[in-house]
PDB file of N, CA and C in Angstrom:
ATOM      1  N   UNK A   1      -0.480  -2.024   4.391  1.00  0.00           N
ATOM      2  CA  UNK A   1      -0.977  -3.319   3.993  1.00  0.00           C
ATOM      3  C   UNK A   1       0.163  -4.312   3.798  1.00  0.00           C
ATOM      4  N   UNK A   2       0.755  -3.645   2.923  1.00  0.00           N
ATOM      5  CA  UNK A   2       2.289  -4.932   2.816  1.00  0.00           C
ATOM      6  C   UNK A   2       3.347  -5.213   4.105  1.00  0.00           C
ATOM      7  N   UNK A   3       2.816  -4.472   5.208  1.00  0.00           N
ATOM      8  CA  UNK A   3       3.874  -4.635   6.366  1.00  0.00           C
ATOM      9  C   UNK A   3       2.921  -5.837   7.228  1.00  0.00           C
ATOM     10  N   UNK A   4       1.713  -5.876   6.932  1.00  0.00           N
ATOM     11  CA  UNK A   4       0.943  -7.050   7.635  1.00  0.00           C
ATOM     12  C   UNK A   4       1.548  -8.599   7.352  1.00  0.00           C
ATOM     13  N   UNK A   5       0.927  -8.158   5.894  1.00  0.00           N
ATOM     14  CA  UNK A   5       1.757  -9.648   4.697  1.00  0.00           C
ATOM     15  C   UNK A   5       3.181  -9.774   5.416  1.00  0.00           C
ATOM     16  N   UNK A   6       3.988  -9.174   5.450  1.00  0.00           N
ATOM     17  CA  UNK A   6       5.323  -9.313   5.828  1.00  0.00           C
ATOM     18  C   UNK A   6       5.231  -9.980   7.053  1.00  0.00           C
ATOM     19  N   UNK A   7       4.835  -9.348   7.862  1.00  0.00           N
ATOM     20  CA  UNK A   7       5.219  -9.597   9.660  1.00  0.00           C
ATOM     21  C   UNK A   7       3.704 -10.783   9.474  1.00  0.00           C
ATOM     22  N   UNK A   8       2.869 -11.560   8.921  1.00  0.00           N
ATOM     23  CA  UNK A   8       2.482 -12.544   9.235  1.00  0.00           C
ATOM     24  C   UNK A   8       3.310 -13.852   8.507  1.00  0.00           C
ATOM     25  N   UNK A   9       3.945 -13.458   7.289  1.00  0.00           N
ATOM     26  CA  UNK A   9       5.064 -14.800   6.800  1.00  0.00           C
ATOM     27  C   UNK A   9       3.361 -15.570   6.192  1.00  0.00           C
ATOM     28  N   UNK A  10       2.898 -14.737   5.542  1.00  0.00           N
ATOM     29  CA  UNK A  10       1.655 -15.747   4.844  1.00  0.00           C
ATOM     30  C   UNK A  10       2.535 -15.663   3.584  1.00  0.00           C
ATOM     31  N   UNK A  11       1.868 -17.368   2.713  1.00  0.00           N
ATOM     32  CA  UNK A  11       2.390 -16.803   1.230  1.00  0.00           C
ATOM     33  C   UNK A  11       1.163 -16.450   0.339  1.00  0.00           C
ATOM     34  N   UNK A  12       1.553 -15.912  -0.400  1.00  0.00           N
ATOM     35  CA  UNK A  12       0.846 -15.179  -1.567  1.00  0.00           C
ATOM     36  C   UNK A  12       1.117 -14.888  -3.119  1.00  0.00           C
ATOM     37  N   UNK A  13       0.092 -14.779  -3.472  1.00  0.00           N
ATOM     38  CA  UNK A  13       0.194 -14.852  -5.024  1.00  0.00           C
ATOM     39  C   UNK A  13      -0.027 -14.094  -5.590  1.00  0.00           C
ATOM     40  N   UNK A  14       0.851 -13.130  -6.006  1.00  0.00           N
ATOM     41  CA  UNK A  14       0.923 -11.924  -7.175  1.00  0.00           C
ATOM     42  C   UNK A  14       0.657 -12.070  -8.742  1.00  0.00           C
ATOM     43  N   UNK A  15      -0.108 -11.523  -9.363  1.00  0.00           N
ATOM     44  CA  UNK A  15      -0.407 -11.450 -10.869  1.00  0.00           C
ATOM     45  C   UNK A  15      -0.276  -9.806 -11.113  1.00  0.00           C
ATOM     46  N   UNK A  16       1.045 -10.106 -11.992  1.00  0.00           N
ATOM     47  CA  UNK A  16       1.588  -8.387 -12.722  1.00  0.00           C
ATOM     48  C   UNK A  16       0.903  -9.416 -14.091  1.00  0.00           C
ATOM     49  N   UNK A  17       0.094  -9.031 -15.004  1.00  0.00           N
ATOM     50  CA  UNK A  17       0.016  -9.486 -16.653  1.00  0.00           C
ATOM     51  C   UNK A  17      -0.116 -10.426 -16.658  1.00  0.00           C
ATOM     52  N   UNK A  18       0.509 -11.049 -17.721  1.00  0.00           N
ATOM     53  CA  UNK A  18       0.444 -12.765 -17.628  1.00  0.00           C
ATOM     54  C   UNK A  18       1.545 -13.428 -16.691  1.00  0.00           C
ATOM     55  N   UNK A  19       2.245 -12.702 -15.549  1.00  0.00           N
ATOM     56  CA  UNK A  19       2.905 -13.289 -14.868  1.00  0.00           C
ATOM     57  C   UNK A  19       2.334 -13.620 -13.301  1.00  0.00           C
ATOM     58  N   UNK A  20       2.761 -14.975 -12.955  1.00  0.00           N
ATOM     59  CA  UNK A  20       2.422 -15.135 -11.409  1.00  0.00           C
ATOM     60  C   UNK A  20       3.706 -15.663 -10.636  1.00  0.00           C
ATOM     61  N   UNK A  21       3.142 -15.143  -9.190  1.00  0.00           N
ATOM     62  CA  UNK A  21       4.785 -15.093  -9.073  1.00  0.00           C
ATOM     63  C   UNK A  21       3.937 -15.581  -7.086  1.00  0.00           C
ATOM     64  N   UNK A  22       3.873 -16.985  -6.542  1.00  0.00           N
ATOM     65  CA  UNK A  22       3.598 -17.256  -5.437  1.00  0.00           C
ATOM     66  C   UNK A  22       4.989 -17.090  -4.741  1.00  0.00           C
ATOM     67  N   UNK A  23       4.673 -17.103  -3.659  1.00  0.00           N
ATOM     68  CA  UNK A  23       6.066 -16.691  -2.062  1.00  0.00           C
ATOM     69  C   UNK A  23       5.369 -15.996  -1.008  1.00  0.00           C
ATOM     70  N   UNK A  24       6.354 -16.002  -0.382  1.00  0.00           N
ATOM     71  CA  UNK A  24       6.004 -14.841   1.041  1.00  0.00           C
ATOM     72  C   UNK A  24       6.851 -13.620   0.957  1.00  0.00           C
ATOM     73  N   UNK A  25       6.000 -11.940   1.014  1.00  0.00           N
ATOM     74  CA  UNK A  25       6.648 -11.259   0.832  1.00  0.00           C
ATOM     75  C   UNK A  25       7.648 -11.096   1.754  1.00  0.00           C
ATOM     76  N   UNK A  26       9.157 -10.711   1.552  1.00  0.00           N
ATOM     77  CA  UNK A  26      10.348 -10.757   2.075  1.00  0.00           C
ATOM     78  C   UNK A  26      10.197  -8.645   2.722  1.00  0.00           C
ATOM     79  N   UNK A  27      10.027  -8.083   2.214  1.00  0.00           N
ATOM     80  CA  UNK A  27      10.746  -6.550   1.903  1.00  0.00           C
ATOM     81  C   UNK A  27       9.827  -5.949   1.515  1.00  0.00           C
ATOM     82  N   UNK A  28       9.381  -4.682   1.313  1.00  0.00           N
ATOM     83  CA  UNK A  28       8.588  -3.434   1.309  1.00  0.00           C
ATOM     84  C   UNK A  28       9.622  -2.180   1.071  1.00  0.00           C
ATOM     85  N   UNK A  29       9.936  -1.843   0.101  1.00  0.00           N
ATOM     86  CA  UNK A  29      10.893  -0.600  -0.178  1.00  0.00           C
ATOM     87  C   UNK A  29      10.077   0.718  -0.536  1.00  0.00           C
ATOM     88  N   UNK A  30       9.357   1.252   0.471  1.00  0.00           N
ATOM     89  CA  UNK A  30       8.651   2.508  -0.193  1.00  0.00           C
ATOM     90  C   UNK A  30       9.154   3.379  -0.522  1.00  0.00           C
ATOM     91  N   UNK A  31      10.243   3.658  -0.383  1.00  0.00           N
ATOM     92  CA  UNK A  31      11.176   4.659  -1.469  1.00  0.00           C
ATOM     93  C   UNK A  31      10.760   4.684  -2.316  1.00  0.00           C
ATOM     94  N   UNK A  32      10.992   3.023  -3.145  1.00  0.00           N
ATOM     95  CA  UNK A  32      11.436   2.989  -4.326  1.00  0.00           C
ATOM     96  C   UNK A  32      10.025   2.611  -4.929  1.00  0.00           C
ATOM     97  N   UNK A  33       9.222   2.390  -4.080  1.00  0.00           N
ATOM     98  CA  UNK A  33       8.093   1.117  -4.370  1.00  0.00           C
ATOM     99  C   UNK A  33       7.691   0.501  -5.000  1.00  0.00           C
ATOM    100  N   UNK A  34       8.588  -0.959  -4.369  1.00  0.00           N
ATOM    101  CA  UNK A  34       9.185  -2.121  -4.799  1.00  0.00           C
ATOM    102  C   UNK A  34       8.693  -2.961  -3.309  1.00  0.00           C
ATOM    103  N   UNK A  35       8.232  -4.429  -3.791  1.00  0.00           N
ATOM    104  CA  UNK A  35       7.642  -5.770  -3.229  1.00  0.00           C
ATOM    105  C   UNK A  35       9.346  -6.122  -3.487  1.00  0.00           C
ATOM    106  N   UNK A  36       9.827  -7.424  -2.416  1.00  0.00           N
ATOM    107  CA  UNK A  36      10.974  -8.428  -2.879  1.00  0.00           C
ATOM    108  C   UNK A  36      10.385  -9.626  -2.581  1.00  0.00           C
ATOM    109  N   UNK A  37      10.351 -10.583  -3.363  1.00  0.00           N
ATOM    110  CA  UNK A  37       9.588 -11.610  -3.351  1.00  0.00           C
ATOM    111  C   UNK A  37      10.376 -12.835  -3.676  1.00  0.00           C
ATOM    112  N   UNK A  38      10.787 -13.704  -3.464  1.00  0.00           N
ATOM    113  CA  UNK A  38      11.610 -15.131  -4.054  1.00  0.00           C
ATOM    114  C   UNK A  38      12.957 -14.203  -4.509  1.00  0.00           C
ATOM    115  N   UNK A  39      13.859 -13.210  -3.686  1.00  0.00           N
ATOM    116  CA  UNK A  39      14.517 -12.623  -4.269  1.00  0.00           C
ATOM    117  C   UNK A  39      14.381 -11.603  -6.090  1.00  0.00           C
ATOM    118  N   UNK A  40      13.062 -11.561  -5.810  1.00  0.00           N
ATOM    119  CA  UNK A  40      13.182 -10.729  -7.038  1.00  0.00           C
ATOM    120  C   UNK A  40      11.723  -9.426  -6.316  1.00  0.00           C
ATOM    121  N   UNK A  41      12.368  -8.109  -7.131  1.00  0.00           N
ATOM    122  CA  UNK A  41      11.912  -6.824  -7.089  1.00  0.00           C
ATOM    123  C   UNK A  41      10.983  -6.708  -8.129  1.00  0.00           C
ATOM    124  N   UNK A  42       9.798  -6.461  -7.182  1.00  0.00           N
ATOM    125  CA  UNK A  42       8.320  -6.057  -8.270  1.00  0.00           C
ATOM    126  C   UNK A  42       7.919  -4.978  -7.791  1.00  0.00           C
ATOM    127  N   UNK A  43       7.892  -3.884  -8.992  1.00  0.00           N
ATOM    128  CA  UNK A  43       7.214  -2.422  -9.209  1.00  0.00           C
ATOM    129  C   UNK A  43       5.486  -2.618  -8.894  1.00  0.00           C
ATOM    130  N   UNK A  44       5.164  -2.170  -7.313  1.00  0.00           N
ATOM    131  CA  UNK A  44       3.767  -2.211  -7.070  1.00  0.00           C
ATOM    132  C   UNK A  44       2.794  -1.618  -8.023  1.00  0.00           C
ATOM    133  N   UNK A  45       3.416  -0.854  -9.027  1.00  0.00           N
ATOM    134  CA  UNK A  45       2.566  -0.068  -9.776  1.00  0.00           C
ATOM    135  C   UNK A  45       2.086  -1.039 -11.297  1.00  0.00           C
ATOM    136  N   UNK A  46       2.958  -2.466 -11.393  1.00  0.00           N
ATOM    137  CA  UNK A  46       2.328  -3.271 -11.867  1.00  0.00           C
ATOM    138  C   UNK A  46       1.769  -4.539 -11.562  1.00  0.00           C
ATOM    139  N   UNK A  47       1.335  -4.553 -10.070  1.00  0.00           N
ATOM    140  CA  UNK A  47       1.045  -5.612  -9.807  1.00  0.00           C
ATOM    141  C   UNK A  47      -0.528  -5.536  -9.845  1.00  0.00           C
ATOM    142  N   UNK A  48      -1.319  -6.471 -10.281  1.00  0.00           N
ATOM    143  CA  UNK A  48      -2.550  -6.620 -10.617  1.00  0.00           C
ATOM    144  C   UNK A  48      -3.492  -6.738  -9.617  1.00  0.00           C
ATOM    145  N   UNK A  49      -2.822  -8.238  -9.158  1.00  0.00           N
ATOM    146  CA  UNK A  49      -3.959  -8.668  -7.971  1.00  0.00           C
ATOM    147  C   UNK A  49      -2.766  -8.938  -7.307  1.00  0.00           C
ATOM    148  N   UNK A  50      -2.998  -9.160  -5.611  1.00  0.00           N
ATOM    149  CA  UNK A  50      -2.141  -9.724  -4.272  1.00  0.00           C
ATOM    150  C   UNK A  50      -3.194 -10.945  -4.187  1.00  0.00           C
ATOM    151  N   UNK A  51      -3.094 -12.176  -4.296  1.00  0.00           N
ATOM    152  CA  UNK A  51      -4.085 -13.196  -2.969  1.00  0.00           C
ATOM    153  C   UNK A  51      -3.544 -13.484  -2.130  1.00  0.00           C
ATOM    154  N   UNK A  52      -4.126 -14.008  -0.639  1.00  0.00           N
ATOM    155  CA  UNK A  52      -3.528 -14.317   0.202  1.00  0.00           C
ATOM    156  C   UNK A  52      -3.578 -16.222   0.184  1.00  0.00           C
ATOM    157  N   UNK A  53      -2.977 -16.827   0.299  1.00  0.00           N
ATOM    158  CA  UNK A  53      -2.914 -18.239   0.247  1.00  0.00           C
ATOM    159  C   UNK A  53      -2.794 -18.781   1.537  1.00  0.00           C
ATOM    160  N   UNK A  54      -4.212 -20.131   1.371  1.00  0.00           N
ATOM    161  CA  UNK A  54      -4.051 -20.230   2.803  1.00  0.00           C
ATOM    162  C   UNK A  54      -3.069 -22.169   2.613  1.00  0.00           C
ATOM    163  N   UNK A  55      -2.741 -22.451   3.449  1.00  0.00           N
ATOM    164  CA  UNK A  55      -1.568 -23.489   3.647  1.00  0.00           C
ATOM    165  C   UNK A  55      -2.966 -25.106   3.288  1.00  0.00           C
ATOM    166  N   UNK A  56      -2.804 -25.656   2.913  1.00  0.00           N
ATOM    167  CA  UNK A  56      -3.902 -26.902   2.415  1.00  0.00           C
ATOM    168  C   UNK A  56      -4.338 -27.319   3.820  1.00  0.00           C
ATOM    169  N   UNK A  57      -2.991 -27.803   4.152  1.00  0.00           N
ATOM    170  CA  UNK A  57      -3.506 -28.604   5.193  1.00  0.00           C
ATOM    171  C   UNK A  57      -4.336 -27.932   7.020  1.00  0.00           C
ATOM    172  N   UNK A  58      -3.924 -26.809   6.634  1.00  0.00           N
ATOM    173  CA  UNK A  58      -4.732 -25.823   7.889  1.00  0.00           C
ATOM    174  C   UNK A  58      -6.065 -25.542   7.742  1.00  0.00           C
ATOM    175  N   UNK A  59      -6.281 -25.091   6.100  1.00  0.00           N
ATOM    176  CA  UNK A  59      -8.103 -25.112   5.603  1.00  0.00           C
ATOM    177  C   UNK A  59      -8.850 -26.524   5.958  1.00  0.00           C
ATOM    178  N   UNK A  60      -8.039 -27.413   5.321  1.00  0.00           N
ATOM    179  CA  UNK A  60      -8.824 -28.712   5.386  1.00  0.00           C
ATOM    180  C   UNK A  60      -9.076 -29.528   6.713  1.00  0.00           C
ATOM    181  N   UNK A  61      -7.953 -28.638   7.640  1.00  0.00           N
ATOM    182  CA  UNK A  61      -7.988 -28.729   9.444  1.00  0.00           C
ATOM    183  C   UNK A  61      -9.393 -28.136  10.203  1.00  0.00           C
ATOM    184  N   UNK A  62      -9.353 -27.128   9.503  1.00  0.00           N
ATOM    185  CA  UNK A  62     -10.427 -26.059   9.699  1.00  0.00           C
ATOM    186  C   UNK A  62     -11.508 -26.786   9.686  1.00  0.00           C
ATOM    187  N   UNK A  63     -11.554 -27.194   8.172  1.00  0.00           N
ATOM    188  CA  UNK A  63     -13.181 -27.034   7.638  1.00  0.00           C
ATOM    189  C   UNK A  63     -13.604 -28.246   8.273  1.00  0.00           C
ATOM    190  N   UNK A  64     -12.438 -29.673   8.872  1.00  0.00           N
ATOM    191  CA  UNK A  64     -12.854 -30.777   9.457  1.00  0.00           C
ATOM    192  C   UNK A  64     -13.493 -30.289  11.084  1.00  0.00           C
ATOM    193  N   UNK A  65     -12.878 -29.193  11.534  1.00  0.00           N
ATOM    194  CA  UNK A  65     -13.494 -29.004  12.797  1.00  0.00           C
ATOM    195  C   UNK A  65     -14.738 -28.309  13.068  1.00  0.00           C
ATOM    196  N   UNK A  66     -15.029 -27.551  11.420  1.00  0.00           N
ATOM    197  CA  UNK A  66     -16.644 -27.330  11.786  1.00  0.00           C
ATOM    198  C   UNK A  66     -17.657 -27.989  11.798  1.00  0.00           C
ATOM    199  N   UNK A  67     -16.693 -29.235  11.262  1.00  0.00           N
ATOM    200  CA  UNK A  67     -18.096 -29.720  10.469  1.00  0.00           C
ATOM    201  C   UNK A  67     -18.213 -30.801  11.472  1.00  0.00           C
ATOM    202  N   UNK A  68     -17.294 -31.290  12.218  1.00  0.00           N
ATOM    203  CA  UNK A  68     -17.747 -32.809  13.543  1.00  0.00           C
ATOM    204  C   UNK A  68     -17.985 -31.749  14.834  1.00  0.00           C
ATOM    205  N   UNK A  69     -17.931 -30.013  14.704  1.00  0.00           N
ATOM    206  CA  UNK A  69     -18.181 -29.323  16.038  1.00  0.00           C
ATOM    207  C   UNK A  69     -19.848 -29.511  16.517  1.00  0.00           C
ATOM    208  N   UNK A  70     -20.500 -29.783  15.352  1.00  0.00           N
ATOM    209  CA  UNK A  70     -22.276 -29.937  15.798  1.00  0.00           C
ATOM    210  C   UNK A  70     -22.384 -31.429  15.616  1.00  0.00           C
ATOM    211  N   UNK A  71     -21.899 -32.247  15.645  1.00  0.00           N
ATOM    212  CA  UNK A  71     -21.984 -33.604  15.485  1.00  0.00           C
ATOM    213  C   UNK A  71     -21.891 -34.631  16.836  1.00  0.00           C
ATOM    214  N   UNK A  72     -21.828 -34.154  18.000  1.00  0.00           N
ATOM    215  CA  UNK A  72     -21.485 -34.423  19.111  1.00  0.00           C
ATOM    216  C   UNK A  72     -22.609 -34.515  19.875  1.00  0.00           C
ATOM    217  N   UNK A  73     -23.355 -36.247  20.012  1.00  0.00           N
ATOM    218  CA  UNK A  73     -24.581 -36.523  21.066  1.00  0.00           C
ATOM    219  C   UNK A  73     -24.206 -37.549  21.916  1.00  0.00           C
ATOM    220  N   UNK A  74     -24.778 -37.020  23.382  1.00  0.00           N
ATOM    221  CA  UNK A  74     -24.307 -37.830  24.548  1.00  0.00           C
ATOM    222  C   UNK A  74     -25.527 -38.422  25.202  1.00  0.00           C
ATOM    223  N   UNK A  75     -26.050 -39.323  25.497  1.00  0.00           N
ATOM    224  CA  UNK A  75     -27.107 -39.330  26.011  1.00  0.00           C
ATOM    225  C   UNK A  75     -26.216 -40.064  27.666  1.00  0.00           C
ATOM    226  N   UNK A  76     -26.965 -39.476  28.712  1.00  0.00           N
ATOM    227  CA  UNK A  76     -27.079 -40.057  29.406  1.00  0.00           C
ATOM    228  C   UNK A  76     -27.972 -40.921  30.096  1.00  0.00           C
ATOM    229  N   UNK A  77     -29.084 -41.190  29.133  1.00  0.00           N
ATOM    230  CA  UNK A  77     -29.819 -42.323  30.007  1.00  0.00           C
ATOM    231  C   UNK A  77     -29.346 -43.719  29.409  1.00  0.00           C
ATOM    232  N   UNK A  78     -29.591 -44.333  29.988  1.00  0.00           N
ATOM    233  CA  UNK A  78     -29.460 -46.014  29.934  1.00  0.00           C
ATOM    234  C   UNK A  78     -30.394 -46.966  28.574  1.00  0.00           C
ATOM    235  N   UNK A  79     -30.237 -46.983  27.671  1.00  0.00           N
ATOM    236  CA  UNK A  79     -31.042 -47.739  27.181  1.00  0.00           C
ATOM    237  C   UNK A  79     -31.411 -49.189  27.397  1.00  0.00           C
ATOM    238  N   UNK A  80     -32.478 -49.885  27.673  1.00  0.00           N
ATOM    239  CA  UNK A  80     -32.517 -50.781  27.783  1.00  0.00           C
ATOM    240  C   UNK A  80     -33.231 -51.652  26.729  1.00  0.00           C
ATOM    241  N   UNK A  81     -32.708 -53.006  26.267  1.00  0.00           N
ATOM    242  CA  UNK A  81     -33.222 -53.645  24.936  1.00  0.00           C
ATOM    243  C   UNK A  81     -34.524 -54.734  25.780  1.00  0.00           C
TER     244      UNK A  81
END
């Protein structure tokens, strides 16, 4: 799972406790298993939740193209007044 996160360069938001800690994961040390994140080492065994974060302006790209994708009428006849 954490080699996906890695090799896509998404950022994300970790909650160990009352700490949050957003970035893109850098490193995967299963040795030791250890996340490296903004240069700092987090013990997977306290991390709470992972979210994945999506970038503002790509959602709000998105959600504009579903919503004018059914909005599109052509008539080809001629109206006449």
């Amino acid at each position: 799972m954490f080699e996906m996160l890695i090799s896509s360069k998404k950022e994300v938001s970790i909650r160990c406790g009352k700490d949050e800690i957003k970035g893109i994961i850098a490193n995967y040390y299963h040795s030791f298993q250890l996340l490296k994140m903004n240069n700092i080492l987090i013990p997977i065994e306290l991390i709470e939740q992972i979210e994945v974060l999506e970038p503002e302006s790509t959602s709000a790209l998105s959600h504009i193209h579903h919503e004018n994708k059914g909005l599109r009428l052509v008539s080809h006849r001629r109206h006449s007044n």
